[in-house]
N, C-alpha and C. Protein backbone atom coordinates (compact mmCIF):
# COMPACT_ATOMS: atom_id res chain seq x y z
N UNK A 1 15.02 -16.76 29.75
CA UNK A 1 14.17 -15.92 28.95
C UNK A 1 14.93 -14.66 28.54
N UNK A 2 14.80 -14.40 27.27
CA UNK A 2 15.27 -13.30 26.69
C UNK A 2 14.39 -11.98 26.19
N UNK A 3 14.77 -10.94 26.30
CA UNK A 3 14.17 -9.69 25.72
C UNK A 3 14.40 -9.20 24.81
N UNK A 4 15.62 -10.26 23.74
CA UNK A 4 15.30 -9.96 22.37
C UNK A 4 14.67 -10.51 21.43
N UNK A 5 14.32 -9.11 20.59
CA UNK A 5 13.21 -9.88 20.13
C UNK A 5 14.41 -10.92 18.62
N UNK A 6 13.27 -12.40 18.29
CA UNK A 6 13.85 -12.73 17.28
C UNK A 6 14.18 -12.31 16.05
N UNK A 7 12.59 -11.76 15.89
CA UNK A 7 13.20 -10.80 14.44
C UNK A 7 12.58 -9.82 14.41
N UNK A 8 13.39 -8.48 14.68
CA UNK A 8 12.92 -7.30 14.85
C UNK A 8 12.83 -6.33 13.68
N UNK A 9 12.89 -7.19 12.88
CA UNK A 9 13.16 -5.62 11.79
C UNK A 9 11.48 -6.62 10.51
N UNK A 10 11.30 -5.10 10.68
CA UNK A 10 9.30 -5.22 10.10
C UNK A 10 9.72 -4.64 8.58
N UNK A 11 8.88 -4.95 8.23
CA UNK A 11 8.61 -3.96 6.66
C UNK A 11 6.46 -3.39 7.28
N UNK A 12 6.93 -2.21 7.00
CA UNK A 12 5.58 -1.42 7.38
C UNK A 12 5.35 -1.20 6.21
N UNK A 13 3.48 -1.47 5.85
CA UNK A 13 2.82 -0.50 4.44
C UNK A 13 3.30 1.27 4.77
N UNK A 14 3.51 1.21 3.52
CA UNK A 14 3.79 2.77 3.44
C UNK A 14 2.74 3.65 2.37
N UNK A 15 3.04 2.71 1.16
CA UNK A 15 1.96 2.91 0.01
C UNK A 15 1.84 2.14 -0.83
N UNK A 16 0.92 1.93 -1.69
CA UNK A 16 0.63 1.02 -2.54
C UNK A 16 1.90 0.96 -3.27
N UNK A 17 2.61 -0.58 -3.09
CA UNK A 17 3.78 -1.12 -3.87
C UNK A 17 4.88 -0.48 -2.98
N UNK A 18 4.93 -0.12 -1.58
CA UNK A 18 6.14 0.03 -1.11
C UNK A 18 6.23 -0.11 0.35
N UNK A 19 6.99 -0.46 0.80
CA UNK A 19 6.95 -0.64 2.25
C UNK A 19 8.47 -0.14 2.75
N UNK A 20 8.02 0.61 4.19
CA UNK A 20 9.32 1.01 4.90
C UNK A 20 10.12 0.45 5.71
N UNK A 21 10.96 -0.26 6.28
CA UNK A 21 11.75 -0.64 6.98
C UNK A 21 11.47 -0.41 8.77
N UNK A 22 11.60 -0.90 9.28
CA UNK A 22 11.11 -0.86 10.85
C UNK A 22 11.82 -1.26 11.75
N UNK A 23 12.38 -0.48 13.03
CA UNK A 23 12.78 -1.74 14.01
C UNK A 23 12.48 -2.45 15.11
N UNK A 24 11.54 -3.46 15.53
CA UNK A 24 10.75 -3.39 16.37
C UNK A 24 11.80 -3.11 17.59
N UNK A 25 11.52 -2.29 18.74
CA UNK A 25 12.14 -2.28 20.10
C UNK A 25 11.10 -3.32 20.95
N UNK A 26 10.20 -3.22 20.74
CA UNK A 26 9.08 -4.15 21.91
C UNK A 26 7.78 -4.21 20.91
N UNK A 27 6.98 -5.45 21.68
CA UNK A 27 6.00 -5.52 21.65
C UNK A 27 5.51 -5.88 22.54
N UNK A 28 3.92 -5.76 22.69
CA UNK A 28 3.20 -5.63 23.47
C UNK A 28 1.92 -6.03 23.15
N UNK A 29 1.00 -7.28 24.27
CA UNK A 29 -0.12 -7.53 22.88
C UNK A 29 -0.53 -7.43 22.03
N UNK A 30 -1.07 -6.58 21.48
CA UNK A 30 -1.28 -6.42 19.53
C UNK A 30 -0.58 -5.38 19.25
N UNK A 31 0.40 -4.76 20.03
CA UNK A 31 1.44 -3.93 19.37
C UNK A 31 2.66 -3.87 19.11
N UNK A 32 3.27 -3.37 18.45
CA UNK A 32 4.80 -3.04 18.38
C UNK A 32 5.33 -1.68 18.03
N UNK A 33 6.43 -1.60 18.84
CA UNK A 33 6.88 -0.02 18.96
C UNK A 33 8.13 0.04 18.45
N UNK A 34 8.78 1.15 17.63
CA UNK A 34 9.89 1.03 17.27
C UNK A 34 10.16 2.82 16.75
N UNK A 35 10.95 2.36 15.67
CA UNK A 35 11.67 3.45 14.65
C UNK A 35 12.09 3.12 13.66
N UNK A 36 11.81 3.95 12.48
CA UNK A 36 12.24 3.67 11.12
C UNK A 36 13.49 4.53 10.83
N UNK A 37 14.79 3.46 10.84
CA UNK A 37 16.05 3.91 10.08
C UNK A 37 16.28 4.71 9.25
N UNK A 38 15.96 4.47 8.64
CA UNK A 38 16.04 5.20 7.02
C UNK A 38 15.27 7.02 7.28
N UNK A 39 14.53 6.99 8.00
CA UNK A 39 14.34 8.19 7.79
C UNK A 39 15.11 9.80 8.46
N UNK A 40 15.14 10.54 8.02
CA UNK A 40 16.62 11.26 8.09
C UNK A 40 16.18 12.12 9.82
N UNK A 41 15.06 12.22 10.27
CA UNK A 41 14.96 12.24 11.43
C UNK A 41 14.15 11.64 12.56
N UNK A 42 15.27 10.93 13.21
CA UNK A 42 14.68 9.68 14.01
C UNK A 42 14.18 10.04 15.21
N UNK A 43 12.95 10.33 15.32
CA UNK A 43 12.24 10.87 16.58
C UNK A 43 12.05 9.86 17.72
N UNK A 44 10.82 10.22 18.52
CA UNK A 44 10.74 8.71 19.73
C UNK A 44 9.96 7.61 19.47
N UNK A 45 9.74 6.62 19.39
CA UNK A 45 9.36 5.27 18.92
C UNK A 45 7.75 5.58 18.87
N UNK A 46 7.42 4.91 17.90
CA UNK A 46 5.73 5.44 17.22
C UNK A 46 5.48 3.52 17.87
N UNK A 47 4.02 3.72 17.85
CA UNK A 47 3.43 2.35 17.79
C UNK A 47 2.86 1.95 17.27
N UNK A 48 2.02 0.93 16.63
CA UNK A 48 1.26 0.51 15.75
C UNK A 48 0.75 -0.74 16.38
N UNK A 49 -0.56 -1.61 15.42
CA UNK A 49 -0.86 -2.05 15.51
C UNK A 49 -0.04 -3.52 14.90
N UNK A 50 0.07 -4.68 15.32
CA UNK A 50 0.35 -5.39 14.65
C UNK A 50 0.31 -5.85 13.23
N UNK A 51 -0.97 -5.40 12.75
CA UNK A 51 -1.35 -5.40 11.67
C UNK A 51 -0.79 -5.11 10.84
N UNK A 52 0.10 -4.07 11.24
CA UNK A 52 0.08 -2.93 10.40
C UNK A 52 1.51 -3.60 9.59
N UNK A 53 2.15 -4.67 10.61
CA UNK A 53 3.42 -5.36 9.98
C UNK A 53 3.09 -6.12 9.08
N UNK A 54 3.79 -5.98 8.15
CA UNK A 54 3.54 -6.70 6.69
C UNK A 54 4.51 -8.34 6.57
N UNK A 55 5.80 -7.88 6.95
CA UNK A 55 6.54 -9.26 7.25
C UNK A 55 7.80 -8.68 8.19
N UNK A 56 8.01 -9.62 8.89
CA UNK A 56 9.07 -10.10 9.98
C UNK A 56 10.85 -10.31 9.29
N UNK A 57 11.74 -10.15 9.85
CA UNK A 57 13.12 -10.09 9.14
C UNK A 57 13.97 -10.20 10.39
N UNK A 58 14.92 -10.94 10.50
CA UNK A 58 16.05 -11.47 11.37
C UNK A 58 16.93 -10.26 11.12
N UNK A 59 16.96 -9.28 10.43
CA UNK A 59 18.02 -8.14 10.17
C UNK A 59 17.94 -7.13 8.56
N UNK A 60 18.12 -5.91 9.31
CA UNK A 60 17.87 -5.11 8.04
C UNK A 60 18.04 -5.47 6.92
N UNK A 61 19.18 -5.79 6.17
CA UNK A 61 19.99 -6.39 5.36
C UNK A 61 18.87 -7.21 4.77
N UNK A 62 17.78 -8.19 5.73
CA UNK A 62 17.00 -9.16 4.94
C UNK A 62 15.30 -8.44 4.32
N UNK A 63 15.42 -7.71 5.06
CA UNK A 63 14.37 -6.68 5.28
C UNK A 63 14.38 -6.03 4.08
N UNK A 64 15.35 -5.14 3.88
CA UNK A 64 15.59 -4.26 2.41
C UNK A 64 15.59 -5.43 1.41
N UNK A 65 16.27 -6.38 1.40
CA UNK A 65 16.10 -7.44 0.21
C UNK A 65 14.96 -7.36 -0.26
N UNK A 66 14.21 -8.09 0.41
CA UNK A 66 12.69 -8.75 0.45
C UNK A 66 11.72 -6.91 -0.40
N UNK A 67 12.19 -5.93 0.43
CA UNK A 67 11.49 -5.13 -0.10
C UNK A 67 11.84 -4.94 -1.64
N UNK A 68 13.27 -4.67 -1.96
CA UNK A 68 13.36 -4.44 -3.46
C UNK A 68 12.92 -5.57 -4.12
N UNK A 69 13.04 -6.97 -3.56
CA UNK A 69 12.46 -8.43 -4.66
C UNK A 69 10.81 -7.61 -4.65
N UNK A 70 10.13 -7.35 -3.67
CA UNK A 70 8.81 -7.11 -3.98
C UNK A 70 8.70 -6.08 -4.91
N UNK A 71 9.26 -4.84 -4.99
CA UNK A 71 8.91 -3.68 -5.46
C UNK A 71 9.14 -4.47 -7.15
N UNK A 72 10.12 -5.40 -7.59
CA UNK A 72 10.59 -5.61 -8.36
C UNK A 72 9.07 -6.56 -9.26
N UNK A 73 8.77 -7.13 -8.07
CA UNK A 73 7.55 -8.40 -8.46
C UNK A 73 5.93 -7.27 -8.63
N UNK A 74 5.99 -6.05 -8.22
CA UNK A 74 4.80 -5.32 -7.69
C UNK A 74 5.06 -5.19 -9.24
N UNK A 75 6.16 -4.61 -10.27
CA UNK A 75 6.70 -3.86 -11.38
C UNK A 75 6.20 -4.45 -12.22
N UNK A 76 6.45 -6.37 -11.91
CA UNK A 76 5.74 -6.76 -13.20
C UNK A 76 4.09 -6.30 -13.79
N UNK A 77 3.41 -6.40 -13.14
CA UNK A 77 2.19 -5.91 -13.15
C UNK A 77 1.63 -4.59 -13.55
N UNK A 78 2.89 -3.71 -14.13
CA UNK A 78 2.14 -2.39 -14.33
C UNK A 78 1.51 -2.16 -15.51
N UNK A 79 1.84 -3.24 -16.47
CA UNK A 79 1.26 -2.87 -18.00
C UNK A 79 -0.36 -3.50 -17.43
N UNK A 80 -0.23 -4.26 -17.05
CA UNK A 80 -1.71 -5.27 -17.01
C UNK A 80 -2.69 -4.09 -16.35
N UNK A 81 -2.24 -3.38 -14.83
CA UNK A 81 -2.75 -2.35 -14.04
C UNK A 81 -3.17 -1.18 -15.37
N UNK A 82 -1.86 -0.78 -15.78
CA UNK A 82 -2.23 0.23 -16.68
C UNK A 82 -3.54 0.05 -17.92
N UNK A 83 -3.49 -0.98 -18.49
CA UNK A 83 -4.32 -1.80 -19.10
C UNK A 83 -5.80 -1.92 -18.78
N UNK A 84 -5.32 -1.88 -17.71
CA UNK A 84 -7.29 -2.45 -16.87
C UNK A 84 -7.92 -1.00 -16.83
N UNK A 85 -6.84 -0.06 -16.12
CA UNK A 85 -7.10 1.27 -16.09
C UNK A 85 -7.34 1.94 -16.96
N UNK A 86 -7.23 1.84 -18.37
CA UNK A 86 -7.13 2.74 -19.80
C UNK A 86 -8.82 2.17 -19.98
N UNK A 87 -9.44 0.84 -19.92
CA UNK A 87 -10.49 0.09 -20.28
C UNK A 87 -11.29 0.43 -19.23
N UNK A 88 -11.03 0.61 -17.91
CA UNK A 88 -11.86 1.31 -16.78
C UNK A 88 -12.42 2.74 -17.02
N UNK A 89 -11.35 3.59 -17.87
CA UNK A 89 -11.37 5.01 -18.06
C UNK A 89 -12.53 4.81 -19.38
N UNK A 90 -12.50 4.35 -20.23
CA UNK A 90 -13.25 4.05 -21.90
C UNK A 90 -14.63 3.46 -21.01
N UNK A 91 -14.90 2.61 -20.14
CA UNK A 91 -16.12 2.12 -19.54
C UNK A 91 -16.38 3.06 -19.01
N UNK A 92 -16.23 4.03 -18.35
CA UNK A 92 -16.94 5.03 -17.28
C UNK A 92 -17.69 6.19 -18.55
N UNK A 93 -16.30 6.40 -19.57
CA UNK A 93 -16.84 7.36 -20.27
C UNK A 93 -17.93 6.96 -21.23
N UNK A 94 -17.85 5.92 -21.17
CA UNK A 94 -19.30 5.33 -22.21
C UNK A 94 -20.61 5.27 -21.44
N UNK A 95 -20.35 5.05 -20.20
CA UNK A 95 -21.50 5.07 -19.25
C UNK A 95 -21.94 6.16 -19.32
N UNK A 96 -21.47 7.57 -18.83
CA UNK A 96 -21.48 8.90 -18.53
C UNK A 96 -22.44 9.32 -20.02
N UNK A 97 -21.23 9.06 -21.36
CA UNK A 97 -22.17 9.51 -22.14
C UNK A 97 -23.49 8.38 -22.50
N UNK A 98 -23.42 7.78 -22.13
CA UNK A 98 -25.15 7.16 -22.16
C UNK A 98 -26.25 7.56 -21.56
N UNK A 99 -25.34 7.59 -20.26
CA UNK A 99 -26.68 9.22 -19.10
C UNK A 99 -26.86 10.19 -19.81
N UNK A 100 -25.74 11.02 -20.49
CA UNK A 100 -25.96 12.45 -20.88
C UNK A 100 -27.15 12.32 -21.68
N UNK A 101 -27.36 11.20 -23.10
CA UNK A 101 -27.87 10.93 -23.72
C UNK A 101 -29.12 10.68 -23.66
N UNK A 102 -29.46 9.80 -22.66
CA UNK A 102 -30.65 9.25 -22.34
C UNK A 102 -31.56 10.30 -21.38
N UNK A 103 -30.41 11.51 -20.63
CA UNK A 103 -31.28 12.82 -19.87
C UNK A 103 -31.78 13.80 -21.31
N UNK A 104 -30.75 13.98 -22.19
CA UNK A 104 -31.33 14.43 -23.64
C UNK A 104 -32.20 14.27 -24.17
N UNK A 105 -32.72 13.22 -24.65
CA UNK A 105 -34.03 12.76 -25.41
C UNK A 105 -34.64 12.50 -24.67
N UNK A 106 -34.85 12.43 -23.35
CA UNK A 106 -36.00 12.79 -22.40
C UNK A 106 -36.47 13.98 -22.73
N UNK A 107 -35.38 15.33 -22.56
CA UNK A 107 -35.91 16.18 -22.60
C UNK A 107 -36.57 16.41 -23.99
N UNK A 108 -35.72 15.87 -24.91
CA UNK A 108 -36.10 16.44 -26.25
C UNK A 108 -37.71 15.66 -26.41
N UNK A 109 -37.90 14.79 -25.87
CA UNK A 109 -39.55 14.04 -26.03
C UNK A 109 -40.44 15.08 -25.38
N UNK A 110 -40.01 15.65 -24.37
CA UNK A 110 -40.89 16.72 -23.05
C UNK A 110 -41.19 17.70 -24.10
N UNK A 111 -40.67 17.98 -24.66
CA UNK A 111 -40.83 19.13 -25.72
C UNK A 111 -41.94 19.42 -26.72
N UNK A 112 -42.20 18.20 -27.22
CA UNK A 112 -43.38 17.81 -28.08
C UNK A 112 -44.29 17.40 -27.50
């Protein structure tokens, strides 16, 4: 029996369309504890939930790959996102002014 792990290096959510690099040192029933490389000061090993691992990697090297192919695949999608969002923004404001409208000629009926 061995205490290494097979594939220790995680990609953690960081933010929508990006994930950070991880190295697991241990786990522990639904956890894993480590440190993230990349960041310019490497404090003492944080823990998380399993969950929180997005995918598994035999070595940094495969880890960073996988992240730029994603960031690359997240990219295609921004006109469509942007798109939905411009038609989300035009729907809300048509709603809004339909309330304004419809609290208006309420009032303007109260009047007479």
């Amino acid at each position: 029996m061995t205490d290494q792990i097979e594939r220790p290096w995680a990609l953690m959510r960081h933010h929508a369309g990006w994930a950070d690099v991880f190295h697991v040192e241990k786990e522990a029933g639904d956890s894993v504890t480590g440190f993230y490389p990349d960041r310019e000061t490497v404090g003492p090993p944080v823990s998380y939930s399993v969950r929180a691992v997005l995918a598994r990697f035999p070595t940094m090297e495969a880890a960073r790959a996988a992240r730029e192919g994603a960031v690359a695949e997240w990219r295609k999608h921004d006109a469509g996102v942007q798109e939905a969002e411009e038609k989300l923004r035009a729907a809300e404001k048509a709603r809004e002014d339909a309330w304004l409208g419809c609290l208006r000629e309420a009032a303007d009926r109260s009047v007479g």
